[in-house]
C-alpha atoms as a PDB file:
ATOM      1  CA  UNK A   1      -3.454 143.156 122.154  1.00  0.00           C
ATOM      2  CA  UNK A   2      -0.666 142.351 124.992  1.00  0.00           C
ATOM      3  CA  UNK A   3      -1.154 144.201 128.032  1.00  0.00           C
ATOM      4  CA  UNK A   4       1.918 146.521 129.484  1.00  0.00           C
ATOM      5  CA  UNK A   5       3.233 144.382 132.710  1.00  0.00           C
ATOM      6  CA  UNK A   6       2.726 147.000 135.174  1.00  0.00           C
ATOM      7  CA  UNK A   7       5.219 149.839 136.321  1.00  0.00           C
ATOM      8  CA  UNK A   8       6.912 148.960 139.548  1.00  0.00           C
ATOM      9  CA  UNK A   9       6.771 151.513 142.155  1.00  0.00           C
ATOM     10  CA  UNK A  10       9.629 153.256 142.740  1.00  0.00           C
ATOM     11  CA  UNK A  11       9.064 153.632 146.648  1.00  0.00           C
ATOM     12  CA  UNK A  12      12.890 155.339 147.344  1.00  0.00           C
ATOM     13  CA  UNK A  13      11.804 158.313 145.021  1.00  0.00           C
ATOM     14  CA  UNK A  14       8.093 158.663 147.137  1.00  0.00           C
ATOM     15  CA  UNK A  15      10.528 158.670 149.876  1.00  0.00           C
ATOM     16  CA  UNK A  16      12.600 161.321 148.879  1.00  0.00           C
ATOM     17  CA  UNK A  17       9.620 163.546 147.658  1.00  0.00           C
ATOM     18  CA  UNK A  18       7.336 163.357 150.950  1.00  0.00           C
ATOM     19  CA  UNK A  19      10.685 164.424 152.610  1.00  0.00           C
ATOM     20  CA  UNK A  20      10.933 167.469 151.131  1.00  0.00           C
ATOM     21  CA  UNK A  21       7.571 168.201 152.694  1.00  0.00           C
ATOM     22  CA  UNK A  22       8.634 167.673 155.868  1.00  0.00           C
ATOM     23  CA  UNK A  23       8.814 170.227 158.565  1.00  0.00           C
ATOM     24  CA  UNK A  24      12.289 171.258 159.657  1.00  0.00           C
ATOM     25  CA  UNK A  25      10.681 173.042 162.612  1.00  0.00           C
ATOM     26  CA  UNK A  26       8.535 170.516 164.255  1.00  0.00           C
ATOM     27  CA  UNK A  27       9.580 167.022 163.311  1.00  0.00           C
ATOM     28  CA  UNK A  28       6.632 164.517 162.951  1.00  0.00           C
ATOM     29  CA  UNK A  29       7.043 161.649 165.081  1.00  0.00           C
ATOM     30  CA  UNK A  30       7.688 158.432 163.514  1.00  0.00           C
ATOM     31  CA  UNK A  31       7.662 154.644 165.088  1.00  0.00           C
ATOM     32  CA  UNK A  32      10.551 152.895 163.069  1.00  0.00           C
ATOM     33  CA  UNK A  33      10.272 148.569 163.555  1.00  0.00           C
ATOM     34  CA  UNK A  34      13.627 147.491 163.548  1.00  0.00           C
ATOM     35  CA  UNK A  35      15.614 143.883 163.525  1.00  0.00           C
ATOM     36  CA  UNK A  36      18.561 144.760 164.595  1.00  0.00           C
ATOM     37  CA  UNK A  37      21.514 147.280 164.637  1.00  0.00           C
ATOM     38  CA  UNK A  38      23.026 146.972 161.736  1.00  0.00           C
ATOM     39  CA  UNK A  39      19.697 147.224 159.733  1.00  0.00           C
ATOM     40  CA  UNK A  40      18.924 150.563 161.690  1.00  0.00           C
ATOM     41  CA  UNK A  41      22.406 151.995 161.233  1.00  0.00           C
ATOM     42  CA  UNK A  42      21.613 153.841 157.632  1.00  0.00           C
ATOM     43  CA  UNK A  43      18.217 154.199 158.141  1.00  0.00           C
ATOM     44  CA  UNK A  44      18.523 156.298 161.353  1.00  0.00           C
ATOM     45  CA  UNK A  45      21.320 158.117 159.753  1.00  0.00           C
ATOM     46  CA  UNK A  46      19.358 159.110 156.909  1.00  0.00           C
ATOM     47  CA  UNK A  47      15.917 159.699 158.704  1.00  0.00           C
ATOM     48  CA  UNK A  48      17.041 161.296 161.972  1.00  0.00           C
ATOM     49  CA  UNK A  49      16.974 164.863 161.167  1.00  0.00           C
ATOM     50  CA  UNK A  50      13.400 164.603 159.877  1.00  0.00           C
ATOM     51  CA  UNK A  51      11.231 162.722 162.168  1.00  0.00           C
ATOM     52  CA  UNK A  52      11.149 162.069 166.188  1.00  0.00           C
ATOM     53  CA  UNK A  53      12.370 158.249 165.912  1.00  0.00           C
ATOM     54  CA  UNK A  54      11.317 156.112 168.444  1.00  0.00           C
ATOM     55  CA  UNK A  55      12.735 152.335 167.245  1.00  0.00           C
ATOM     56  CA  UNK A  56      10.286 149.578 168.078  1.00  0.00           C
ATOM     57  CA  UNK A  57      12.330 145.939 168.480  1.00  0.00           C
ATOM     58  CA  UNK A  58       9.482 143.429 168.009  1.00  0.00           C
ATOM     59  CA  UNK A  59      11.049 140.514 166.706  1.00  0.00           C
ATOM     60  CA  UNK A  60       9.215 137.146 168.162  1.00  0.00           C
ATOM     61  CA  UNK A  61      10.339 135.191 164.765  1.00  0.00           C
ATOM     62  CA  UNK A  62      14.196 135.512 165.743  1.00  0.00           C
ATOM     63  CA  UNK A  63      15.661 131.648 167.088  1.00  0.00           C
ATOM     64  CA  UNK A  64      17.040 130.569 169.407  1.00  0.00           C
ATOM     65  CA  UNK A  65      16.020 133.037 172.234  1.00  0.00           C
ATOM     66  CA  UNK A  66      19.856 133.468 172.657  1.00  0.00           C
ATOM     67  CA  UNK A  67      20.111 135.202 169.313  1.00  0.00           C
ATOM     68  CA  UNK A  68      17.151 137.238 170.145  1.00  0.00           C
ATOM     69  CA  UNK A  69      18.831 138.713 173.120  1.00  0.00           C
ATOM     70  CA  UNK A  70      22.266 139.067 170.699  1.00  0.00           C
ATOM     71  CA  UNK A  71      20.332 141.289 168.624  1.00  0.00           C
ATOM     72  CA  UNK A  72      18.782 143.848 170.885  1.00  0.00           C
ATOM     73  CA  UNK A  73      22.212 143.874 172.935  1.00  0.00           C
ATOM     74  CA  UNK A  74      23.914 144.890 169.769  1.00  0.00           C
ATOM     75  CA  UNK A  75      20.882 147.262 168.627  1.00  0.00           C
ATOM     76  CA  UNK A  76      21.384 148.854 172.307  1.00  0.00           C
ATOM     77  CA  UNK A  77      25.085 149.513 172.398  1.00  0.00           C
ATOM     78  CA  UNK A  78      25.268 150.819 168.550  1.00  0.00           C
ATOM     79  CA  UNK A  79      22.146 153.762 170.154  1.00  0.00           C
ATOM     80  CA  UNK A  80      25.409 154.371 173.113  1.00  0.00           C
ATOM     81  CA  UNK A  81      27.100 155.654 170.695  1.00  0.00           C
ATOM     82  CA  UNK A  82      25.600 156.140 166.989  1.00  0.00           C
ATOM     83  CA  UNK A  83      25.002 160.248 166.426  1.00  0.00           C
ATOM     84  CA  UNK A  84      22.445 159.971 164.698  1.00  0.00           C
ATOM     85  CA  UNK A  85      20.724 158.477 167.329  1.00  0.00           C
ATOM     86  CA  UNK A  86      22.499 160.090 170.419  1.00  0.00           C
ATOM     87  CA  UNK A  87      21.882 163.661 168.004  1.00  0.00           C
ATOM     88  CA  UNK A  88      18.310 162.395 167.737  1.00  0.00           C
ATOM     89  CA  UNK A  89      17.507 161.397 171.057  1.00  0.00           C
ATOM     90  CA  UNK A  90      16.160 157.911 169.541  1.00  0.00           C
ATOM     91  CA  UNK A  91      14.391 156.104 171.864  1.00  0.00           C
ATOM     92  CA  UNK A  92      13.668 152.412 171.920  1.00  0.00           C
ATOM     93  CA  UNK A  93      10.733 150.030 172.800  1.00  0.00           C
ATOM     94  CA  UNK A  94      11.326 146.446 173.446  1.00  0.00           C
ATOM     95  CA  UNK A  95       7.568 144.652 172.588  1.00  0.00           C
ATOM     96  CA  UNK A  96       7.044 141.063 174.528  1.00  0.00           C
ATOM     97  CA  UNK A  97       9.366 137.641 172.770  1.00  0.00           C
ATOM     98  CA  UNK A  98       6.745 135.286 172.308  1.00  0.00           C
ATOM     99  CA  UNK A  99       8.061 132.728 169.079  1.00  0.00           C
ATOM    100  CA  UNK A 100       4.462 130.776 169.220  1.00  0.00           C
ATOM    101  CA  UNK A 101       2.616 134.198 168.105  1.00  0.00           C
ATOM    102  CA  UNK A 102       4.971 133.925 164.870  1.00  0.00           C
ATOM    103  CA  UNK A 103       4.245 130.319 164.203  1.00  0.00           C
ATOM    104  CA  UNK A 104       0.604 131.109 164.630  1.00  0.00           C
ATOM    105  CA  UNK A 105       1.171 133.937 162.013  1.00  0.00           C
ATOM    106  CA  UNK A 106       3.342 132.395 159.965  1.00  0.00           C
ATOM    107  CA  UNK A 107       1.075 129.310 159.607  1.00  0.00           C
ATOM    108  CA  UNK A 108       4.075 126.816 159.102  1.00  0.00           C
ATOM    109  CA  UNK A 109       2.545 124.239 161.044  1.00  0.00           C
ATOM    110  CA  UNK A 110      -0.939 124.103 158.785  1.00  0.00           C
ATOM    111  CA  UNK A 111       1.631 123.994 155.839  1.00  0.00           C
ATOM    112  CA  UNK A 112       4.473 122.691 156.215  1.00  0.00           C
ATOM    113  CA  UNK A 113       5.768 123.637 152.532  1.00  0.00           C
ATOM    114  CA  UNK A 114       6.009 127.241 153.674  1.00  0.00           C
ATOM    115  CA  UNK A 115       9.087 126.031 155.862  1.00  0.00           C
ATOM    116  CA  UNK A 116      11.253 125.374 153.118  1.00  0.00           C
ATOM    117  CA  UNK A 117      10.427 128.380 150.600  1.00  0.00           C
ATOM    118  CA  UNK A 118      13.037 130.708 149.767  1.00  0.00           C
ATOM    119  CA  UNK A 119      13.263 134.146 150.755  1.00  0.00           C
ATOM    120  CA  UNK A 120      10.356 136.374 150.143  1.00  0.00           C
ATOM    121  CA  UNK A 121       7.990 133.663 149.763  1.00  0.00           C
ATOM    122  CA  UNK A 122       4.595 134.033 151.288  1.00  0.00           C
ATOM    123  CA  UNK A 123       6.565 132.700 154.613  1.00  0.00           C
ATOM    124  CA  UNK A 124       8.253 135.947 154.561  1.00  0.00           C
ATOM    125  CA  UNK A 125       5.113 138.281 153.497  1.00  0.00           C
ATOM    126  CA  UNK A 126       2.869 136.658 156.204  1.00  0.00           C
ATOM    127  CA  UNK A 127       5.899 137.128 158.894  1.00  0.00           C
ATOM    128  CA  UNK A 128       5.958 141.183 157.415  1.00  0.00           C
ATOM    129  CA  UNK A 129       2.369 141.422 157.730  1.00  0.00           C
ATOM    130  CA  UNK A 130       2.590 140.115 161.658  1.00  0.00           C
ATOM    131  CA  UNK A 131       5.193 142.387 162.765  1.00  0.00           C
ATOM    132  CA  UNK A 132       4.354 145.497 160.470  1.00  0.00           C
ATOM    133  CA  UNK A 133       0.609 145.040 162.267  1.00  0.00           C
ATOM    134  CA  UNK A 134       2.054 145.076 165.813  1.00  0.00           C
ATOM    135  CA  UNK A 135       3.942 148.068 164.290  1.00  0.00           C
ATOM    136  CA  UNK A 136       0.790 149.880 163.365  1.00  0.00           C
ATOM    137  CA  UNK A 137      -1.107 149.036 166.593  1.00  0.00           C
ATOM    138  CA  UNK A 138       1.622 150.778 168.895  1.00  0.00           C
ATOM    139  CA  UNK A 139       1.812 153.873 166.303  1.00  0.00           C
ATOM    140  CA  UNK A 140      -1.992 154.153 166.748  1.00  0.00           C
ATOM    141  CA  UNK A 141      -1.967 153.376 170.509  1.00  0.00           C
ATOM    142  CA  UNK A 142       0.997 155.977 171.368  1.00  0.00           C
ATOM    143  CA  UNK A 143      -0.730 158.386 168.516  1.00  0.00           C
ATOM    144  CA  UNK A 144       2.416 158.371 165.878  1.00  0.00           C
ATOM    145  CA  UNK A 145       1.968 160.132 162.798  1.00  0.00           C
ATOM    146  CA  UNK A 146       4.278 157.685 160.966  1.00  0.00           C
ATOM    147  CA  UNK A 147       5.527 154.166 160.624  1.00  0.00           C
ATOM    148  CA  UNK A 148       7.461 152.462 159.481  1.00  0.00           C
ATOM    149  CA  UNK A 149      10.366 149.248 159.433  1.00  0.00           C
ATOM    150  CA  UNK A 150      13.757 148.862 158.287  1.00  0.00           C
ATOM    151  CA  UNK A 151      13.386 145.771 156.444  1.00  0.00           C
ATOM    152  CA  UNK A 152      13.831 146.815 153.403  1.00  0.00           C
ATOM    153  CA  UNK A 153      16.966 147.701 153.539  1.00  0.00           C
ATOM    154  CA  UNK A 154      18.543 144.357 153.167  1.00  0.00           C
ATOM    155  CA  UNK A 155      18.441 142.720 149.429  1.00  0.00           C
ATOM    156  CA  UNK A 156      16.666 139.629 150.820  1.00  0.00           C
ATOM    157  CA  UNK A 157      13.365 141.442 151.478  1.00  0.00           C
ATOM    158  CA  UNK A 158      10.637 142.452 148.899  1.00  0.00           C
ATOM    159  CA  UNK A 159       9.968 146.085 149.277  1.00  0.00           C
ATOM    160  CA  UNK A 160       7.081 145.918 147.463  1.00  0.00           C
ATOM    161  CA  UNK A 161       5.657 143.660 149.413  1.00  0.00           C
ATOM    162  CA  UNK A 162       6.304 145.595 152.667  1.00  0.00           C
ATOM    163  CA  UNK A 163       4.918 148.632 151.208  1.00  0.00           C
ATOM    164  CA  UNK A 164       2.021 147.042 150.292  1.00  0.00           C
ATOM    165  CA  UNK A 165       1.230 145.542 153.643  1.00  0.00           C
ATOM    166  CA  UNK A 166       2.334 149.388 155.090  1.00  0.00           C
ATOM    167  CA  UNK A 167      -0.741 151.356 153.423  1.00  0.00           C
ATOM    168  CA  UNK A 168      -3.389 148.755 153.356  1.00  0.00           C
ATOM    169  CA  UNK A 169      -2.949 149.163 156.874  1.00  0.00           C
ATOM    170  CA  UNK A 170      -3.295 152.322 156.767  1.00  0.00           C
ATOM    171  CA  UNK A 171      -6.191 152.380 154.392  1.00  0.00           C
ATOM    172  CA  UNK A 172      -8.138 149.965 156.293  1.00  0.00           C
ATOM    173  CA  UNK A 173      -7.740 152.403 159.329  1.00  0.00           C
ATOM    174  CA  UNK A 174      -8.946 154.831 157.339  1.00  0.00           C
ATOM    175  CA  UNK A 175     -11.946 153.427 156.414  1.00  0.00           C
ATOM    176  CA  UNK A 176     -12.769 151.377 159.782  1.00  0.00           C
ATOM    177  CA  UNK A 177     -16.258 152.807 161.066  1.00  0.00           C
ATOM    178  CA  UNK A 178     -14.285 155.195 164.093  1.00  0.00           C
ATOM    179  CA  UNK A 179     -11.618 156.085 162.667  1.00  0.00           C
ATOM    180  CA  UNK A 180     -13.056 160.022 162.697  1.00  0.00           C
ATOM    181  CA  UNK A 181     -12.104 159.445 166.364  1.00  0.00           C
ATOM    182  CA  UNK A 182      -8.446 158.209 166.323  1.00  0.00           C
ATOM    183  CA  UNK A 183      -5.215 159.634 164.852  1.00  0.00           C
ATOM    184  CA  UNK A 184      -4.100 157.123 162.409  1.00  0.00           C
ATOM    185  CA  UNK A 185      -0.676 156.903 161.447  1.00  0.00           C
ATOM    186  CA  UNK A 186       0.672 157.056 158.309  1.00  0.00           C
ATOM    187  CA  UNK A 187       2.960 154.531 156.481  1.00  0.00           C
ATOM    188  CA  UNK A 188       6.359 155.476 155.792  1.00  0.00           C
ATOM    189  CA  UNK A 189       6.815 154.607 151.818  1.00  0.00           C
ATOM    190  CA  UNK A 190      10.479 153.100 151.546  1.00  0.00           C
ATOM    191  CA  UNK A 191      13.467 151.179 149.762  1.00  0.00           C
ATOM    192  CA  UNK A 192      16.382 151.500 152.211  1.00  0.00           C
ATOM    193  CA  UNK A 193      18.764 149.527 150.114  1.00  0.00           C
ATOM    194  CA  UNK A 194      18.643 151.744 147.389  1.00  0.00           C
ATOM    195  CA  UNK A 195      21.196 155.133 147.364  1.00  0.00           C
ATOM    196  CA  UNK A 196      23.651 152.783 148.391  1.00  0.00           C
ATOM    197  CA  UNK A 197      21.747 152.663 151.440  1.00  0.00           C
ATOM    198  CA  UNK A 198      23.110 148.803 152.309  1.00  0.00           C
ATOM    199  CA  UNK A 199      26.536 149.528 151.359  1.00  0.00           C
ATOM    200  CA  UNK A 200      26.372 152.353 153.618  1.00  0.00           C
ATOM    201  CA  UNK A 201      25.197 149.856 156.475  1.00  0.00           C
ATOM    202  CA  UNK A 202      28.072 147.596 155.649  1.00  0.00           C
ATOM    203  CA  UNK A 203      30.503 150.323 156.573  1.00  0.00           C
ATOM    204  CA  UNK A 204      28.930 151.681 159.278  1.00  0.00           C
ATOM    205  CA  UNK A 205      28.724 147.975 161.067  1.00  0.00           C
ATOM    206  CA  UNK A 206      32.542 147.985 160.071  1.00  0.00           C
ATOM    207  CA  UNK A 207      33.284 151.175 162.060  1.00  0.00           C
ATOM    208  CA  UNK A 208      31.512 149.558 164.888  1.00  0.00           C
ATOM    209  CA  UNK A 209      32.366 146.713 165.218  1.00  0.00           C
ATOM    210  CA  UNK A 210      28.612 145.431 165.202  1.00  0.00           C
ATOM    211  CA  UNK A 211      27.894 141.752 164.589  1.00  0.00           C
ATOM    212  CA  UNK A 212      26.535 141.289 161.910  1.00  0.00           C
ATOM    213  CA  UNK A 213      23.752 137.722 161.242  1.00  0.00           C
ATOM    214  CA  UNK A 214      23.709 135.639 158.679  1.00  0.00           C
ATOM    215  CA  UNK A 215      20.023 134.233 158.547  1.00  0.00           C
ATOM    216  CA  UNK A 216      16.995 136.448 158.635  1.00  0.00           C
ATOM    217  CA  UNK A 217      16.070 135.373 161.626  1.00  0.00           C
ATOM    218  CA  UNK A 218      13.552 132.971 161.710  1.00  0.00           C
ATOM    219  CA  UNK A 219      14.476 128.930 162.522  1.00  0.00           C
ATOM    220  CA  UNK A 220      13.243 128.267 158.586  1.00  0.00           C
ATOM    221  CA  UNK A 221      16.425 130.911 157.035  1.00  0.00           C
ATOM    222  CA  UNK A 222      18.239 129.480 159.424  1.00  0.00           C
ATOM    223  CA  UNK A 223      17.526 125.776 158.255  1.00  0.00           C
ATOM    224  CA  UNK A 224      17.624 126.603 155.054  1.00  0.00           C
ATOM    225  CA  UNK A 225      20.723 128.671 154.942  1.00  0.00           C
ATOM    226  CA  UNK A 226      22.453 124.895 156.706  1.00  0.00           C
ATOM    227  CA  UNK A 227      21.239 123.114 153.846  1.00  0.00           C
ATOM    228  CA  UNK A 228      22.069 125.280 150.860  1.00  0.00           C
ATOM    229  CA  UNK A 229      25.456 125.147 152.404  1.00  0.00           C
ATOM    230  CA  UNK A 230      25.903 120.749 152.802  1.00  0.00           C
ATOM    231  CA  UNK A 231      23.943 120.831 149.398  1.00  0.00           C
ATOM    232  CA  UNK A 232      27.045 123.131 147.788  1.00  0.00           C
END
């Protein structure tokens, strides 16, 4: 007898129902990685009147340095002016730009067949799992009760896989030997893209003027967005 392929999680509607938990009163802090501005845009909107948002721009896999520094100065001015985050008092952490501590995490130089995978490869998951764990380290060091990225917002990034590497962080906090004597965050369960949540991100970098990339980030989508486009 065939086994049922299992149900895939729908992480918007966990989303929606741990919101309706929320306090109105006393909003829960939450740390909220981010990529850049146009990423943020919806998600702030959407999240702001619910949590304490402080936006955390770690981002060492971003090349050349030059479009590093394009991103946060967009990120920046959008937060000038944005409601939601002028409304919500949003702050923002900058974490050090170091590209060798993504090659070490990425592991492209050990195998050099990761370079060339497509989006959401194991590239991509082992590049979530790096930032998403610098994530969860400030949360836990600045005693957050949530956390959280915006990646998934954008159709080229497995939500699944992001949630996955969320809450085994979390559970492996949970179940380190002193964790009775920390305050352990908790992950943020999300799908940002869905409710028209990237349309809505679209229109919003429209009003602003924002630019808007066209790679990922890293200097592998950016190589292999070249070549798809000599290859067509």
């Amino acid at each position: 007898m065939e086994s049922k392929p299992a149900q895939k999680i729908n992480y918007q509607k966990k989303l929606d129902a741990l919101l309706t938990n929320v306090s109105s009163s006393v909003k829960p802090s939450l740390l909220l990685h981010a990529c850049c501005g146009p990423c943020s845009s919806y998600v702030l909107e959407y999240l702001y009147k619910y949590f304490d948002i402080t936006v955390l721009y770690y981002n060492p896999n971003i090349y050349p340095p030059e479009e590093y520094q394009r991103r946060l100065a967009e990120l920046k001015k959008l937060y000038e002016s944005f409601p939601p985050a002028l409304e919500g008092k949003v702050n923002l952490v900058e974490l050090n730009y170091n590209p060798e501590d993504f090659y070490d995490a990425v592991g492209t130089r050990e195998n050099p067949e990761l370079a060339t995978e497509p989006e959401k490869g194991e590239r991509c998951r082992r590049c979530y799992e790096f930032r998403l764990k610098q994530t969860f380290e400030y949360a836990t060091a600045h005693q957050f009760d949530y956390f959280c990225t915006t990646l998934s917002i954008s159709p080229f990034k497995d939500a699944e896989k992001l949630n996955t590497i969320g809450e085994q962080l979390e559970r492996d906090a949970q179940n380190s030997t002193n964790s009775s004597q920390q305050k352990i965050p908790h992950w943020l369960p999300s799908d940002f893209k869905k409710k028209g949540g990237f349309k809505r991100s679209l229109e919003i970098s429209a009003e602003y003027g924002m630019y808007r990339q066209d790679y990922c980030g890293c200097v592998y989508s950016k190589n292999n967005k070249n070549s798809a486009i000599i290859e067509e």
